[in-house]
Protein backbone atom coordinates (compact mmCIF):
# COMPACT_ATOMS: atom_id res chain seq x y z
CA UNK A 1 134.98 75.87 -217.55
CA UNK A 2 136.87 72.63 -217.36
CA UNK A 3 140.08 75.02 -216.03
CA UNK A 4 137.67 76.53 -213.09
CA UNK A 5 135.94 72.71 -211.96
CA UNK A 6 139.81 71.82 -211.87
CA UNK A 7 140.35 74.46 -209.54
CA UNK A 8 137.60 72.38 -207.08
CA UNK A 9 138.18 69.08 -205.17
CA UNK A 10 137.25 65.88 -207.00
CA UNK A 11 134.03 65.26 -204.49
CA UNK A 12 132.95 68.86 -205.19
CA UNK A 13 129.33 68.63 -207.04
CA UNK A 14 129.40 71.93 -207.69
CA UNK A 15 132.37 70.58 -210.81
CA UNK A 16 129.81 68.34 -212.29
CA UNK A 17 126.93 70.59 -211.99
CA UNK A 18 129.06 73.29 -214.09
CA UNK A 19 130.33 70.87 -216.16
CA UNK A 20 127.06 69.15 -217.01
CA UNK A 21 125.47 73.32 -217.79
CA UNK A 22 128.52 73.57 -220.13
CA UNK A 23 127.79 70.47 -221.96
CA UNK A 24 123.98 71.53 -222.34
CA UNK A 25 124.58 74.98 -223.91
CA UNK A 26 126.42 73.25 -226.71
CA UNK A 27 123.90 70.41 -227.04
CA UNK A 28 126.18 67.58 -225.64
CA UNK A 29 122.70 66.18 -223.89
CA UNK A 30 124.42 62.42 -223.40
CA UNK A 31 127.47 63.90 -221.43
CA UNK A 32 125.43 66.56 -219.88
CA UNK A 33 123.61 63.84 -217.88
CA UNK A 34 126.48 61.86 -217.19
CA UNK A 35 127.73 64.87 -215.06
CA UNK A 36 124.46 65.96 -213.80
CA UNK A 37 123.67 62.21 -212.54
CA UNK A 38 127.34 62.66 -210.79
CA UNK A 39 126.64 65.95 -209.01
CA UNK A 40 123.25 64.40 -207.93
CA UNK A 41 125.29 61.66 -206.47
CA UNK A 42 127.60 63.92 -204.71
CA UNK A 43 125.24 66.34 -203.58
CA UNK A 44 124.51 70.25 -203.90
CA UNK A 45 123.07 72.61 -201.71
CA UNK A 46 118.92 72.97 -202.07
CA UNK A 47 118.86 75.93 -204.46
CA UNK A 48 121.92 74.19 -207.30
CA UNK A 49 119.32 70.72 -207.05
CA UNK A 50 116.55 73.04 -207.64
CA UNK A 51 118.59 74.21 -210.84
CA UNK A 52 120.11 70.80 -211.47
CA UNK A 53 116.72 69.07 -211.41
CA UNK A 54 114.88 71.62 -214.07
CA UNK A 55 118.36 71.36 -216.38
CA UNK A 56 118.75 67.58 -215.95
CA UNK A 57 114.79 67.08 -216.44
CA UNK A 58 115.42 68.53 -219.66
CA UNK A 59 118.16 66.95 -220.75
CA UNK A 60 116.24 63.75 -220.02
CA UNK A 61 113.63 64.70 -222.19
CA UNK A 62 116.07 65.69 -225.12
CA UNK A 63 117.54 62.33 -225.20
CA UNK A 64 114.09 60.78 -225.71
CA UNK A 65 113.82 60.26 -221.63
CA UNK A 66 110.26 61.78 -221.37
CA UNK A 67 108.97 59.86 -218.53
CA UNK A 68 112.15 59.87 -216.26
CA UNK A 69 111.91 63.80 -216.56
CA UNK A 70 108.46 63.86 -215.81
CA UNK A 71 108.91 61.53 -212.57
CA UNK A 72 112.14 63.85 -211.51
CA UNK A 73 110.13 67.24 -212.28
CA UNK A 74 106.72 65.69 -210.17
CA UNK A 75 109.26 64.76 -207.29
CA UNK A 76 111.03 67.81 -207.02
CA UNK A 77 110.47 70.51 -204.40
CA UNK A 78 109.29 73.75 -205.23
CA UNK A 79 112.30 76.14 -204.25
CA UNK A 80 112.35 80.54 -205.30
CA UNK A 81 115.23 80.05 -207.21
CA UNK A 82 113.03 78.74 -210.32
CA UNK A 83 109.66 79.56 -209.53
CA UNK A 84 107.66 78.31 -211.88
CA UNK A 85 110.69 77.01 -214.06
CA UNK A 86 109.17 73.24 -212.98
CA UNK A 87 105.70 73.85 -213.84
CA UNK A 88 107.38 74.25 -217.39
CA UNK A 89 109.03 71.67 -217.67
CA UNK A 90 107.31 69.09 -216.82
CA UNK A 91 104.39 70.76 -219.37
CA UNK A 92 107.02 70.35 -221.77
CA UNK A 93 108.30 66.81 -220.63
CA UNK A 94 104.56 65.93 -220.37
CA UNK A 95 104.08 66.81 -223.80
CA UNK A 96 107.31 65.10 -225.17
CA UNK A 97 105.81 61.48 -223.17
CA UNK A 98 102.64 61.97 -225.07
CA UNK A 99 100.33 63.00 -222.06
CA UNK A 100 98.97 66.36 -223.69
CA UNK A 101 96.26 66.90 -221.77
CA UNK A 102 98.63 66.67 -218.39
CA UNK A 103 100.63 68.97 -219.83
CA UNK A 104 97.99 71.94 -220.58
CA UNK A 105 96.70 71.23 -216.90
CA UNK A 106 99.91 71.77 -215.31
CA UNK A 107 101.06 74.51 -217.72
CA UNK A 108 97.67 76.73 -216.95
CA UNK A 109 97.66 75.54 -213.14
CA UNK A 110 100.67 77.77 -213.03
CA UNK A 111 99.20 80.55 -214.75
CA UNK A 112 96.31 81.09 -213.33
CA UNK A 113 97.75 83.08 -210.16
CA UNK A 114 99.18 85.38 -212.61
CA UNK A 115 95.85 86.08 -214.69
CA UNK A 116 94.72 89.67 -214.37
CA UNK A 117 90.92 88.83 -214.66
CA UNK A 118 89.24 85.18 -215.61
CA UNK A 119 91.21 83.17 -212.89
CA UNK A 120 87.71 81.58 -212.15
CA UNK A 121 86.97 80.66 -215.56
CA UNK A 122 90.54 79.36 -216.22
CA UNK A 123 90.62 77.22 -213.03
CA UNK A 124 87.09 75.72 -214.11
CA UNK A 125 88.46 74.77 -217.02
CA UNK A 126 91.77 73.04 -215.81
CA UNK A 127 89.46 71.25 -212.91
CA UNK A 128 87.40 69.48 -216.37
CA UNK A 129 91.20 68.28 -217.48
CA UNK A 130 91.66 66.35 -214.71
């Protein structure tokens, strides 16, 4: 990976963005954000900061960073190349930051388009959650 991102100019973000997926699939969260934070800085195009934001909101949340993924994940636009990826995320994120019941909300808000039958029912019940 590091041979291809050498193969891009320096103020490329797509090197960083790469770079920072690379560092997540082994686990290297702490250098994973570093380059994430720097291809945020330099700028992608709207569907790599859709990905970016879901991959660095997790990463965030690995390190212990709960809270600034759930701010990044409620700020972010919705875009088609995740769909519901951020719904997910920030259930998870939510969870990790100790806000449980957030986190059911959000994670059945997002499933309740998808329900066959009791999408009533199922929306009742997320409106009592808050």
């Amino acid at each position: 990976m590091r041979s291809l991102v050498d193969e891009l100019d320096a103020d490329d973000a797509r090197g960083p963005f790469e770079l920072g997926g690379m560092h997540d699939s082994v686990g290297q969260e702490a250098e994973a954000a570093v380059q994430y934070e720097r291809a945020l800085a330099l700028g992608l195009d709207e569907e790599r900061t859709a990905q970016l934001t879901i991959q660095y909101a997790s990463t965030l949340r690995n390190l212990g960073r709960a809270e600034e993924a759930v701010a990044l994940l409620q700020q972010m636009a919705p875009h088609p190349s995740v769909g519901p990826a951020r719904e997910a995320f920030l259930a998870l994120a939510l969870l990790s930051a100790d806000r449980g019941a957030e986190a059911v909300r959000v994670a059945l808000e997002a499933l309740v388009p998808h329900l066959p039958r009791y999408q009533r029912s199922v929306a009742g019940y997320v409106a009592e959650l808050g």
